[in-house]
N, C-alpha and C. Protein backbone atom coordinates (compact mmCIF):
# COMPACT_ATOMS: atom_id res chain seq x y z
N UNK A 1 -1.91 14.63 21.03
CA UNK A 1 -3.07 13.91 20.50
C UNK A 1 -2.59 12.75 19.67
N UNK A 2 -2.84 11.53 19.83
CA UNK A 2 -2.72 10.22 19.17
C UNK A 2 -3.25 10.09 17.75
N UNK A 3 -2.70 9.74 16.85
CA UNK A 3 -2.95 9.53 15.51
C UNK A 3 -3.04 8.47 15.19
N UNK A 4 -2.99 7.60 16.15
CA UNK A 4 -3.50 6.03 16.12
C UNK A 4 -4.62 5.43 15.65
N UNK A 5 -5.70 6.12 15.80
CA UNK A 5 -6.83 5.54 15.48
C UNK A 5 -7.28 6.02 13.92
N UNK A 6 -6.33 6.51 13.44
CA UNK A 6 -6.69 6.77 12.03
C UNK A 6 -6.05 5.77 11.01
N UNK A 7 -7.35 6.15 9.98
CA UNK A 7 -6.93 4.53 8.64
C UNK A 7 -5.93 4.57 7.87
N UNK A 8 -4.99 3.52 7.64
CA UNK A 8 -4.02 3.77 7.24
C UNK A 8 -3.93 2.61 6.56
N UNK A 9 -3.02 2.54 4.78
CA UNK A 9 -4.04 0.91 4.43
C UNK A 9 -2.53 0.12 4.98
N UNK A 10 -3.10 -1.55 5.58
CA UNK A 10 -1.92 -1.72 5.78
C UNK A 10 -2.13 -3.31 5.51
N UNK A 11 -0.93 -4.05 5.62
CA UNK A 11 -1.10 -5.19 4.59
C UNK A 11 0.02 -5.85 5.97
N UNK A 12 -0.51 -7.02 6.26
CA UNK A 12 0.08 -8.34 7.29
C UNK A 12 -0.06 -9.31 6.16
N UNK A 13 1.34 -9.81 6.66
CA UNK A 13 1.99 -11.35 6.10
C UNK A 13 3.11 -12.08 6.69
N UNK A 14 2.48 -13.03 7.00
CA UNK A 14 3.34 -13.98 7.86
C UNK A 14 3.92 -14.89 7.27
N UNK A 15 5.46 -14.87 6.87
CA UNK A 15 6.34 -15.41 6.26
C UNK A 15 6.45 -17.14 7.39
N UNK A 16 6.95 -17.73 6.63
CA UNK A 16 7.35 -19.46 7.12
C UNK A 16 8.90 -19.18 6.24
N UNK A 17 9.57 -19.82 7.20
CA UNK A 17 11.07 -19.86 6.56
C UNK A 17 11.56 -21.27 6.64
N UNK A 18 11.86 -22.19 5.73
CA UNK A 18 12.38 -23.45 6.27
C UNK A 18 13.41 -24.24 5.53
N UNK A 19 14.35 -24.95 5.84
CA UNK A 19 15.75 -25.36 5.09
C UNK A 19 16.86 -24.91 6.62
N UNK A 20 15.97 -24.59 7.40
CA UNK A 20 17.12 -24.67 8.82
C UNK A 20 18.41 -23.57 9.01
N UNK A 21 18.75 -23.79 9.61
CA UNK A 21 19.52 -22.65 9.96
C UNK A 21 21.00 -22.60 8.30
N UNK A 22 21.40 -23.58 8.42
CA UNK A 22 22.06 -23.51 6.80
C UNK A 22 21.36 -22.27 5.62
N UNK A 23 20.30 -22.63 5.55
CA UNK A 23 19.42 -21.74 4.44
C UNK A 23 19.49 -20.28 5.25
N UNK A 24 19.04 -20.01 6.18
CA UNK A 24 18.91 -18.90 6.89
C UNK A 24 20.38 -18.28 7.04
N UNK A 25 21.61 -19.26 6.98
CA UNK A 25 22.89 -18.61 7.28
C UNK A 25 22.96 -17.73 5.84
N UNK A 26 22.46 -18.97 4.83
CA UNK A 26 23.25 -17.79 3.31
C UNK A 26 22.22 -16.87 3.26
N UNK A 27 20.81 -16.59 3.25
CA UNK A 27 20.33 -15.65 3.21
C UNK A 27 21.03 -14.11 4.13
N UNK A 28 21.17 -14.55 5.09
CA UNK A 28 22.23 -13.61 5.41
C UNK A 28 23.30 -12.98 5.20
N UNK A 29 24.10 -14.10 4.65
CA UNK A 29 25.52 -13.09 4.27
C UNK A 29 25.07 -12.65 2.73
N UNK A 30 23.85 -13.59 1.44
CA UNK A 30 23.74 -12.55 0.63
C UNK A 30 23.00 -11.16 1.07
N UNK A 31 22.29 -10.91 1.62
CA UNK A 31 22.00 -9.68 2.17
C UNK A 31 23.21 -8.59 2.61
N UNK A 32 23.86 -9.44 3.59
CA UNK A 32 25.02 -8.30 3.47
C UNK A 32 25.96 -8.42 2.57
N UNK A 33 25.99 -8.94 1.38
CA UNK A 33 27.28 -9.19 0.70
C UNK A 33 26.43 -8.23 -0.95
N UNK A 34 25.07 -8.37 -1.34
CA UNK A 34 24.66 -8.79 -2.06
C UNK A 34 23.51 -7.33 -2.04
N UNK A 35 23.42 -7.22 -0.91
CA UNK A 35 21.81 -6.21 -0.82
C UNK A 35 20.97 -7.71 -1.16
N UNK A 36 19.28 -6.49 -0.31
CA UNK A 36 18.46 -7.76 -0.79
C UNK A 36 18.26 -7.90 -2.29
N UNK A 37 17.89 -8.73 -3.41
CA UNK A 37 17.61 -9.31 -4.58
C UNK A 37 16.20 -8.36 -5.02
N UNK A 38 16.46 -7.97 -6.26
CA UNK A 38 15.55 -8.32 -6.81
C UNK A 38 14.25 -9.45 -6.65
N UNK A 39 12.88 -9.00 -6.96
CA UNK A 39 12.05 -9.80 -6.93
C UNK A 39 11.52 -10.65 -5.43
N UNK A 40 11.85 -9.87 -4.28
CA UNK A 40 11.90 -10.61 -2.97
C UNK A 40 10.85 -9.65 -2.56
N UNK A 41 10.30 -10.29 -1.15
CA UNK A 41 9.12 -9.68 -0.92
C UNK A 41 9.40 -8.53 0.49
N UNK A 42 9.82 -7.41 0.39
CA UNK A 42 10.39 -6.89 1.91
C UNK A 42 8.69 -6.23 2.81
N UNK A 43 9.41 -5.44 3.68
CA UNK A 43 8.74 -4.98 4.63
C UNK A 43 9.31 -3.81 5.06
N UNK A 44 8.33 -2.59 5.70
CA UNK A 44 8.56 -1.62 6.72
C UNK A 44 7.38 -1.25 7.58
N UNK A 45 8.09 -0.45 8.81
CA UNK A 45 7.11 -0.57 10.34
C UNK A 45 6.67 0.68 9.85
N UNK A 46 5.87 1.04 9.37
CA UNK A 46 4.70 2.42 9.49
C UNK A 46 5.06 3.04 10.37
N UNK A 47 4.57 2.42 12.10
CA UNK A 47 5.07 3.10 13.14
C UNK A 47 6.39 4.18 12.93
N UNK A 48 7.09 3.31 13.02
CA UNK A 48 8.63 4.30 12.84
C UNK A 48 8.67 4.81 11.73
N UNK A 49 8.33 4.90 10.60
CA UNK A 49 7.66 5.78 9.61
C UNK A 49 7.46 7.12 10.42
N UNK A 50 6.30 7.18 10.91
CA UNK A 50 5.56 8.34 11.33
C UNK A 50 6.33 8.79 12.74
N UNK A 51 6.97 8.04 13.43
CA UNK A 51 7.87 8.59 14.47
C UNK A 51 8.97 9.21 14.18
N UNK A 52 9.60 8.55 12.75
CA UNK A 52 11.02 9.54 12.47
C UNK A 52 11.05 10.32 11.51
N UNK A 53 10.06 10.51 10.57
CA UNK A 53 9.67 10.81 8.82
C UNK A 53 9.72 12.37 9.08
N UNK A 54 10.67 13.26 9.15
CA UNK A 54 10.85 14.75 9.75
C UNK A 54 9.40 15.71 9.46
N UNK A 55 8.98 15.48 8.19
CA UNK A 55 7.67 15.71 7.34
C UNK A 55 6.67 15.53 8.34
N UNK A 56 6.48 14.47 8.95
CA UNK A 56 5.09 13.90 9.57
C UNK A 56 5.66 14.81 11.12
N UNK A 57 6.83 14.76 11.77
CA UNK A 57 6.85 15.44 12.90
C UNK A 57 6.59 17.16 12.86
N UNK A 58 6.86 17.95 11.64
CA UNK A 58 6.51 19.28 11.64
C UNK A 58 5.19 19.63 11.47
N UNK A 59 4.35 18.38 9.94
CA UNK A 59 2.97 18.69 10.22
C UNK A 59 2.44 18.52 11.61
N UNK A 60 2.92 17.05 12.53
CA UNK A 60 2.73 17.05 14.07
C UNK A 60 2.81 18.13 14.56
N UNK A 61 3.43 18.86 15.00
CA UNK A 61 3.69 20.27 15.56
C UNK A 61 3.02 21.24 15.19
N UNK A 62 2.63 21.57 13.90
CA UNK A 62 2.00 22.28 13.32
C UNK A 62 0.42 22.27 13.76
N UNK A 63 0.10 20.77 13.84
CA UNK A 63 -1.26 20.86 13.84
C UNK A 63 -1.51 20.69 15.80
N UNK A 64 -0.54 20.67 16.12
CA UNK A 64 -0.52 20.61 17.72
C UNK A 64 -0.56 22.09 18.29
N UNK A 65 -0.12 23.02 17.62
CA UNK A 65 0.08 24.32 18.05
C UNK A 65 -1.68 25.03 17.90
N UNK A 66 -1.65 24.23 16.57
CA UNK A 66 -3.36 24.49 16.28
C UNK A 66 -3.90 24.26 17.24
N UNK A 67 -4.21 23.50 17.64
CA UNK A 67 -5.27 22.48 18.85
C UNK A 67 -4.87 23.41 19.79
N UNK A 68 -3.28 23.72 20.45
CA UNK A 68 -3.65 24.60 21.81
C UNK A 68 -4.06 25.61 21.49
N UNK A 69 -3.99 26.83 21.01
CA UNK A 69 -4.52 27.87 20.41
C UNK A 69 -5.89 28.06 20.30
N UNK A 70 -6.70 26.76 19.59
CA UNK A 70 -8.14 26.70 19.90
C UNK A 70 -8.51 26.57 20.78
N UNK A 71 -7.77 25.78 21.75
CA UNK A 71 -8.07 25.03 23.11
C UNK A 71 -7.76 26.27 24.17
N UNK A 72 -6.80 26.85 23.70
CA UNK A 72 -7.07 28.13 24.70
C UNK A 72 -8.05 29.14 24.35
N UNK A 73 -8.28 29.29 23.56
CA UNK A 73 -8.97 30.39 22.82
C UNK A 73 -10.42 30.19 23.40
N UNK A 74 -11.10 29.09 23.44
CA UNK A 74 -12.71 28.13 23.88
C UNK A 74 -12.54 28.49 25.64
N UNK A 75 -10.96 28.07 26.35
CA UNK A 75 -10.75 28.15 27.65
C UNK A 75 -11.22 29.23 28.19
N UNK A 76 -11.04 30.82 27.33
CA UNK A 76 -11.01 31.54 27.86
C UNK A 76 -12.55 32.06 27.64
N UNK A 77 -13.21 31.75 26.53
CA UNK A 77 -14.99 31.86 26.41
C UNK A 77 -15.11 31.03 27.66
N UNK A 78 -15.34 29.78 26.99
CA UNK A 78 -15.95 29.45 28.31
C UNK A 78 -15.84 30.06 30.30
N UNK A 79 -14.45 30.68 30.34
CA UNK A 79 -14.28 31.19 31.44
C UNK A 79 -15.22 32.39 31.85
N UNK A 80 -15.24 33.11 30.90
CA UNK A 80 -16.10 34.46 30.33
C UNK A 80 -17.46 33.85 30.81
N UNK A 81 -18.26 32.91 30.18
CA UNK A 81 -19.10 32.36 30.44
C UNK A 81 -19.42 32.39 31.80
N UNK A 82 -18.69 31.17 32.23
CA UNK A 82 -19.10 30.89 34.19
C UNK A 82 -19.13 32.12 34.85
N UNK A 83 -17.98 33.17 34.32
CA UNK A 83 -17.97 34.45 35.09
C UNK A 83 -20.03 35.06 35.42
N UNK A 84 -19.96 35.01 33.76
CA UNK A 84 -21.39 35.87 33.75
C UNK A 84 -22.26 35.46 34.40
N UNK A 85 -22.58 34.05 34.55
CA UNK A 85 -23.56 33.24 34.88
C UNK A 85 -23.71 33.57 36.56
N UNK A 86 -21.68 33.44 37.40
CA UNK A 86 -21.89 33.42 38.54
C UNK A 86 -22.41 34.93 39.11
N UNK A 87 -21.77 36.01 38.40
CA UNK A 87 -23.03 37.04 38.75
C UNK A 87 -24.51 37.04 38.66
N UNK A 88 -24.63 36.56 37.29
CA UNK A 88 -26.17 36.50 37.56
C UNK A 88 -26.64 35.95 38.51
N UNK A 89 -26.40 34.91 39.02
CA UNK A 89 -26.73 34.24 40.20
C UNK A 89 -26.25 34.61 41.68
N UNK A 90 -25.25 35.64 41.62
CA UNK A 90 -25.13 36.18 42.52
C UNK A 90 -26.34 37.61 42.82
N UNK A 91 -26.27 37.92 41.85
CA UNK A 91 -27.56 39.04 41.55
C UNK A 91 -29.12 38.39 42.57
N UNK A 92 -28.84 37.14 41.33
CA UNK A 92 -30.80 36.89 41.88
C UNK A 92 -30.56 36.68 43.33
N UNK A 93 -29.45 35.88 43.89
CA UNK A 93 -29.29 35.56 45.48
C UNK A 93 -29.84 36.82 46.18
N UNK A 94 -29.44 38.17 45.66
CA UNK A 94 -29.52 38.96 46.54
C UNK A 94 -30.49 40.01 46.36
N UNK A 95 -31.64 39.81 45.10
CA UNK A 95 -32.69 40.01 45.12
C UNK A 95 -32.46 41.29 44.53
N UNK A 96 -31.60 41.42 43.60
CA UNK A 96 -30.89 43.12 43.24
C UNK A 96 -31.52 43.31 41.47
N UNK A 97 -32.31 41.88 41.28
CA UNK A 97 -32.78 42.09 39.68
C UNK A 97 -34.25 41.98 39.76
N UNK A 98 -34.71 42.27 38.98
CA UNK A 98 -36.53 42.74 38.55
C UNK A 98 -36.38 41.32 38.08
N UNK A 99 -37.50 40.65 38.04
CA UNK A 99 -38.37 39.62 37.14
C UNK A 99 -38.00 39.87 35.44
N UNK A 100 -38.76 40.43 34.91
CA UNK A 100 -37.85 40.92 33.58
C UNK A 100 -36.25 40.97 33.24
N UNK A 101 -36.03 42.12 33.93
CA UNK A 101 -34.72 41.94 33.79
C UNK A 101 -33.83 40.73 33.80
N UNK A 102 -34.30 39.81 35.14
CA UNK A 102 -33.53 38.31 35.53
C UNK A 102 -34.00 37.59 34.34
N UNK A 103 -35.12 37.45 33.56
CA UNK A 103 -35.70 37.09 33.01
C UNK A 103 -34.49 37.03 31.15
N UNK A 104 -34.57 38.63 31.25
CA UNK A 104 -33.89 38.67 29.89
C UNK A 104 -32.17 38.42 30.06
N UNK A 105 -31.32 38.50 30.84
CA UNK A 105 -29.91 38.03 31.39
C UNK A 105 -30.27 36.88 31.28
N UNK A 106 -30.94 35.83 31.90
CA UNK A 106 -30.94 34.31 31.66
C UNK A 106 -31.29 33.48 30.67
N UNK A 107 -31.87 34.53 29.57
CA UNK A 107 -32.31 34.11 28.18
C UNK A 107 -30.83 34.07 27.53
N UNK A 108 -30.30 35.65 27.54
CA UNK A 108 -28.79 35.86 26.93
C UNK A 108 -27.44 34.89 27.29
N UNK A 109 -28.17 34.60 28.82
CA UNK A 109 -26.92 33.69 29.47
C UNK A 109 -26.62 32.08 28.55
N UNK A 110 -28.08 31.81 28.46
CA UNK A 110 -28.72 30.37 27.49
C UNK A 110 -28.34 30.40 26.28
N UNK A 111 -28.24 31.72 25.61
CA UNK A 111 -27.92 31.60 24.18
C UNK A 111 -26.34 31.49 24.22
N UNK A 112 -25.45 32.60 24.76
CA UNK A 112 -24.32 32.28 25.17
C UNK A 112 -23.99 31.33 25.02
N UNK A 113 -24.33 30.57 26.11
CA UNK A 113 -23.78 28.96 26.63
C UNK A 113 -23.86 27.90 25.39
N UNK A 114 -25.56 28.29 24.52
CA UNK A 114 -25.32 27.30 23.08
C UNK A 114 -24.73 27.85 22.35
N UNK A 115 -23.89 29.15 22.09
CA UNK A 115 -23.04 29.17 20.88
C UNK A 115 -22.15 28.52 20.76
N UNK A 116 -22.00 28.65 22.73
CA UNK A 116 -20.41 28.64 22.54
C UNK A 116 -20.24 26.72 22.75
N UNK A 117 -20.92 26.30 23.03
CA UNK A 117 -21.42 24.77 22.61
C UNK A 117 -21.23 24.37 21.25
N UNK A 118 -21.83 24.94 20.73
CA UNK A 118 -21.81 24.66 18.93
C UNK A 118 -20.32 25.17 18.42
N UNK A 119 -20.01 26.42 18.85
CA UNK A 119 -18.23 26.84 18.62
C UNK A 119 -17.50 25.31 18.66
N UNK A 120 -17.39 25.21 19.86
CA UNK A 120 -16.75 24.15 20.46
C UNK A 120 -16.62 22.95 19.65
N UNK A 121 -17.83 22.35 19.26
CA UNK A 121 -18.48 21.49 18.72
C UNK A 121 -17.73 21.32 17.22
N UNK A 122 -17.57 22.59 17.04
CA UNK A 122 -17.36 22.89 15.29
C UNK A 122 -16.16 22.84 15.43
N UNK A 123 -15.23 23.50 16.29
CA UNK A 123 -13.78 23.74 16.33
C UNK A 123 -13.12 22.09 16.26
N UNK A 124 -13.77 21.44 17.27
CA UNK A 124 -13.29 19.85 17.35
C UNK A 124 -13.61 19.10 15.81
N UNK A 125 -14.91 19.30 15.75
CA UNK A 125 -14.47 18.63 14.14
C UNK A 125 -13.83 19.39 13.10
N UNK A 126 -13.36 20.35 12.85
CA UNK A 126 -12.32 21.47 12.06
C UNK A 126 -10.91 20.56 12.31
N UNK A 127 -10.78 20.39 13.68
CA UNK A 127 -9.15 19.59 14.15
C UNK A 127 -9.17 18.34 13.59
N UNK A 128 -10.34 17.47 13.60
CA UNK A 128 -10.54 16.30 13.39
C UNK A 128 -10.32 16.40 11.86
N UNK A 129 -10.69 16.81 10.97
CA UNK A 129 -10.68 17.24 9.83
C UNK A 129 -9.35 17.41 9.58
N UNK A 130 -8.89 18.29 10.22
CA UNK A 130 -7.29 18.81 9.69
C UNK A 130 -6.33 17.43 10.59
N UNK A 131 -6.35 17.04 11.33
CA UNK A 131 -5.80 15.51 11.66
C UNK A 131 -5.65 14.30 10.66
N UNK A 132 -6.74 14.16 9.96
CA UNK A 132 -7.09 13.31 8.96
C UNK A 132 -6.43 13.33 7.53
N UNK A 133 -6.64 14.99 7.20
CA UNK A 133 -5.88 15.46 6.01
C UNK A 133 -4.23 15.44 6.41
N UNK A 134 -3.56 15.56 7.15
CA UNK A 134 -1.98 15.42 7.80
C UNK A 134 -2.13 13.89 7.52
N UNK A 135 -2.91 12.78 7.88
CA UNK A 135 -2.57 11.77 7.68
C UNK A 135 -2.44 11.00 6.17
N UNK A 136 -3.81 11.39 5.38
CA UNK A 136 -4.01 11.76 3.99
C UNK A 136 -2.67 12.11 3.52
N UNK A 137 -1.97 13.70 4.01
CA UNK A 137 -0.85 13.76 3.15
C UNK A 137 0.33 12.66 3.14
N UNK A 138 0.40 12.43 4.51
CA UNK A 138 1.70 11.48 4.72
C UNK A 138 1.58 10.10 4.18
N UNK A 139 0.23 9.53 4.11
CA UNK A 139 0.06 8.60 3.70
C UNK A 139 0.52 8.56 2.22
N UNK A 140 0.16 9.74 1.84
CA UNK A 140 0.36 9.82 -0.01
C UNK A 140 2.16 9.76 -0.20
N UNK A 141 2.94 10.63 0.53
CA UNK A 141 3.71 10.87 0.38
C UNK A 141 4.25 9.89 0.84
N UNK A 142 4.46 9.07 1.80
CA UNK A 142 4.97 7.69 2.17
C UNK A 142 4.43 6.68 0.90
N UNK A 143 3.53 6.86 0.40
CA UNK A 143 3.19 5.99 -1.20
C UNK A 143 3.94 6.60 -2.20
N UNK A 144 3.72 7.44 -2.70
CA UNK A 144 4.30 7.92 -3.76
C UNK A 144 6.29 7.58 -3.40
N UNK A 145 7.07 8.12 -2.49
CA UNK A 145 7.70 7.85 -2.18
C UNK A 145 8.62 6.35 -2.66
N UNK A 146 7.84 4.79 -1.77
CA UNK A 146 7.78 3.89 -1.84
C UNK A 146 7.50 3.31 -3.46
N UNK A 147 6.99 4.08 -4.13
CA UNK A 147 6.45 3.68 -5.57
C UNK A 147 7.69 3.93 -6.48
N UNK A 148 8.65 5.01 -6.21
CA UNK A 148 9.84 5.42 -6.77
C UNK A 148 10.87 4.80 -6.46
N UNK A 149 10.79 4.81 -5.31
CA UNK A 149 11.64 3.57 -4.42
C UNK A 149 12.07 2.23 -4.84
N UNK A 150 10.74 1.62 -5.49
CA UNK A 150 11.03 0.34 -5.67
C UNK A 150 10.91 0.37 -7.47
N UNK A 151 10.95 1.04 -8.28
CA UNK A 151 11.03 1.29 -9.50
C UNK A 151 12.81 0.60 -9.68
N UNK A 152 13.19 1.37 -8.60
CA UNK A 152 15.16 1.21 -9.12
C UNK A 152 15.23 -0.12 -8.40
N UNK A 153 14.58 -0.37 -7.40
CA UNK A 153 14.94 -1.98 -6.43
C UNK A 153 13.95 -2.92 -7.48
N UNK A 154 12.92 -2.97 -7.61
CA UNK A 154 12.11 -4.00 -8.24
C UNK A 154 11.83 -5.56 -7.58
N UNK A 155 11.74 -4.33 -5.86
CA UNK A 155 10.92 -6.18 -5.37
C UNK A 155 9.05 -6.47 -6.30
N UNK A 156 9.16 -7.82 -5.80
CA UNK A 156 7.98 -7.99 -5.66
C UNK A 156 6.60 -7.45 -4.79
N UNK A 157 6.84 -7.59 -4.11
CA UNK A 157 5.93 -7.00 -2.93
C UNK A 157 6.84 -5.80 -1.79
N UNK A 158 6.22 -4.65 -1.48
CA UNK A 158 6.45 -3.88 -0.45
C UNK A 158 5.44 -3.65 0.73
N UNK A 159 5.51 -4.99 1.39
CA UNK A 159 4.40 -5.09 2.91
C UNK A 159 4.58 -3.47 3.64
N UNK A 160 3.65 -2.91 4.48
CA UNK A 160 3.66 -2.20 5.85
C UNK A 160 2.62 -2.82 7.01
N UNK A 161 3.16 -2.73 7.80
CA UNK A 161 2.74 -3.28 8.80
C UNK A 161 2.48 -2.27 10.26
N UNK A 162 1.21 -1.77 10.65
CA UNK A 162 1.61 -0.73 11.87
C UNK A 162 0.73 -1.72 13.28
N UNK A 163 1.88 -1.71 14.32
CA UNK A 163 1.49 -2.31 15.34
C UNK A 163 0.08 -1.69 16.27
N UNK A 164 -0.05 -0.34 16.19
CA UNK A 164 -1.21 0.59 16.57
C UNK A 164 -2.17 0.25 16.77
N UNK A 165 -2.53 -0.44 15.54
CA UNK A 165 -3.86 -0.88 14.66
C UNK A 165 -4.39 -2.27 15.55
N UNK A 166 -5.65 -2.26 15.35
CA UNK A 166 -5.62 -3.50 16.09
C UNK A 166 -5.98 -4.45 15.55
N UNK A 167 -5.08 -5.38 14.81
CA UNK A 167 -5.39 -6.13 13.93
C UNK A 167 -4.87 -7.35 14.52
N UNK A 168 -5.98 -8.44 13.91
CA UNK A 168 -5.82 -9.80 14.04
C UNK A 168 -4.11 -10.26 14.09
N UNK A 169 -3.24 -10.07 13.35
CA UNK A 169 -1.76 -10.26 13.21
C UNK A 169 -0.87 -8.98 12.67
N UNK A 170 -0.56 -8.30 14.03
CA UNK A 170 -0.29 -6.90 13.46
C UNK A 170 1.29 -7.14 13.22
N UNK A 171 1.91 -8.00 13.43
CA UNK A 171 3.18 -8.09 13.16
C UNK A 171 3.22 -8.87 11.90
N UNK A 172 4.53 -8.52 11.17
CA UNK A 172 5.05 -9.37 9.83
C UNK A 172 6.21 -9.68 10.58
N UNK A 173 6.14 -11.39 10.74
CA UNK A 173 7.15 -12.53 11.23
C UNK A 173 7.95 -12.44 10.18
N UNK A 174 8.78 -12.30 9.63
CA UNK A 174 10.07 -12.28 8.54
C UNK A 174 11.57 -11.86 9.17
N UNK A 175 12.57 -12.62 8.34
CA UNK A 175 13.83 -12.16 8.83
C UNK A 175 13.64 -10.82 8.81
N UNK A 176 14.72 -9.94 9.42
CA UNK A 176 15.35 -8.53 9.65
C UNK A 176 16.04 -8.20 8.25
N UNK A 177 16.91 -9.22 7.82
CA UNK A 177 17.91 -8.53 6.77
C UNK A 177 16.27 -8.38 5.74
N UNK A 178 14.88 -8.76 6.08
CA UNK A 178 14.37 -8.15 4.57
C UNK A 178 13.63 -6.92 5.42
N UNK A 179 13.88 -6.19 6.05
CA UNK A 179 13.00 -4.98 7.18
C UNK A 179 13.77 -3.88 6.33
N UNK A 180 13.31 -3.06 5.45
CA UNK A 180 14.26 -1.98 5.09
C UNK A 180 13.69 -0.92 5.38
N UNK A 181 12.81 -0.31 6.68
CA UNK A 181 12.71 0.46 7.08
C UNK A 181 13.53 2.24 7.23
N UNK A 182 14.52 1.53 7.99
CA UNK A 182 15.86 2.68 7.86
C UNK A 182 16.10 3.22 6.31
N UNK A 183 16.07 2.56 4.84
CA UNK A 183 16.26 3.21 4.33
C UNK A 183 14.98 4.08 3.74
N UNK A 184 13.61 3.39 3.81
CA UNK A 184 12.79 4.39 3.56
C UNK A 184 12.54 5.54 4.20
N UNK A 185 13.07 5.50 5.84
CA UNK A 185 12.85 6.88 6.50
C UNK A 185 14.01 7.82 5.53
N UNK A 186 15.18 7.46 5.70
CA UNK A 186 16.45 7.77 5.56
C UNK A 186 15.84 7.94 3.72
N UNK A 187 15.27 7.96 3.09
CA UNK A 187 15.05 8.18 1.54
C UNK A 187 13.70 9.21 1.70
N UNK A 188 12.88 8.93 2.60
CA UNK A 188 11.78 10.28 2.91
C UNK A 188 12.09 11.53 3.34
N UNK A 189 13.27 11.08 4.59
CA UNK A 189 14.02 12.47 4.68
C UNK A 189 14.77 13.10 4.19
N UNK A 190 15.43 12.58 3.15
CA UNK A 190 16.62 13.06 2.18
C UNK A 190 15.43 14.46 1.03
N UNK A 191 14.35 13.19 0.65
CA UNK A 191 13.54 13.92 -0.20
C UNK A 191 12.76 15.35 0.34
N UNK A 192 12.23 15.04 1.75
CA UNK A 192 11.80 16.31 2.26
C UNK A 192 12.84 17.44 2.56
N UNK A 193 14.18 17.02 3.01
CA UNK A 193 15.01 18.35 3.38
C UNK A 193 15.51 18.97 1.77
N UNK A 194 15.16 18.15 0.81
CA UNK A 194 15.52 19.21 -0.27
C UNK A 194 14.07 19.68 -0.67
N UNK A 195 13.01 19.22 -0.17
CA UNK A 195 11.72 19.86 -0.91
C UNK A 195 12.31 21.02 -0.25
N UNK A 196 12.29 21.28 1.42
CA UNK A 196 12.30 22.84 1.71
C UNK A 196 13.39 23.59 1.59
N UNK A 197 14.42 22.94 0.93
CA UNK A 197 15.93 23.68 0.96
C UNK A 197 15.13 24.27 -0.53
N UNK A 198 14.28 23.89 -1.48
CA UNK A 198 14.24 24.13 -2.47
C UNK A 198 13.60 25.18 -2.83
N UNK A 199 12.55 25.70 -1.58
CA UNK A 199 11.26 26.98 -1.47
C UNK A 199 11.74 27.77 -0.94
């Protein structure tokens, strides 16, 4: 199930770089010589966030095991269902039920069919619900995270950007040496494998 279509806050900015390739050469080697600076404005891809963030792939799994489980669980009512129905209708074909009787089986058959409608109904928004809250957490925890993060770095701005979304300019045009993606996964996962080494 896609987690794409859920809100996630996200912030586009389209950098202009100019002074020519000279300017662009030293920005480079201070980056690798230097780390990026203080007070600079970086960026990371959300996307790969949520594709490598170990946290977001177990709640994934977690809440995926959910969904089949329900999804089988409804499979097999509803199977139950058609069963009953095709007797009954095999019944009336062959003229083997009273008026009443056909009467009260096709009432029970009707109620059946809307519970298990409304089950259904309820179970999907229960998932939808618990989809939302997985995103809720990660979102927090990819903030909170990022908020500690940049306490010891002290940029100015920390853009995210997720391509998913369908936004007017879903990309942030900026050099690479300011993309520090890798270390926020690589600082989310450090933090989660000691949350559970720690319980």
């Amino acid at each position: 199930m896609s987690i794409c279509a859920l809100v996630v806050a996200i912030v586009a900015c389209v950098f202009s770089l100019t002074g020519g390739e000279k300017k662009a050469a030293k920005a480079d080697e201070a980056a690798e010589t230097e780390g990026i600076p203080a007070g600079s404005i970086v960026y990371f891809d959300f996307d790969r966030v949520l594709e490598e963030y170990d946290m977001a792939n177990d709640l994934r799994n977690n809440l995926q095991t959910k969904m089949q489980n329900v999804e089988q669980e409804l499979k097999k009512k509803q199977n139950r269902i058609e069963r009953d129905q095709k007797t009954f209708q095999d019944k009336m074909n062959k003229g083997i039920l009273t008026t009443s009787t056909a009467n009260e089986q096709y009432q029970r058959l009707q109620q059946q069919a809307a519970a298990f409608q409304e089950e259904a109904a309820k179970k999907q928004q229960e998932m939808a619900e618990e989809q939302q809250v997985m995103m809720n957490q990660l979102t927090d925890a990819v903030k909170t995270f990022v908020d500690s993060y940049n306490e010891e770095k002290g940029y100015d701005m920390i853009l995210a950007y997720q391509m998913q979304l369908n936004m007017p300019y879903p990309l942030v045009t900026a050099t690479p040496a300011l993309d520090i993606t890798d270390e926020i996964i690589a600082g989310l996962n450090a933090e989660y494998a000691q949350s559970k080494a720690s319980k």
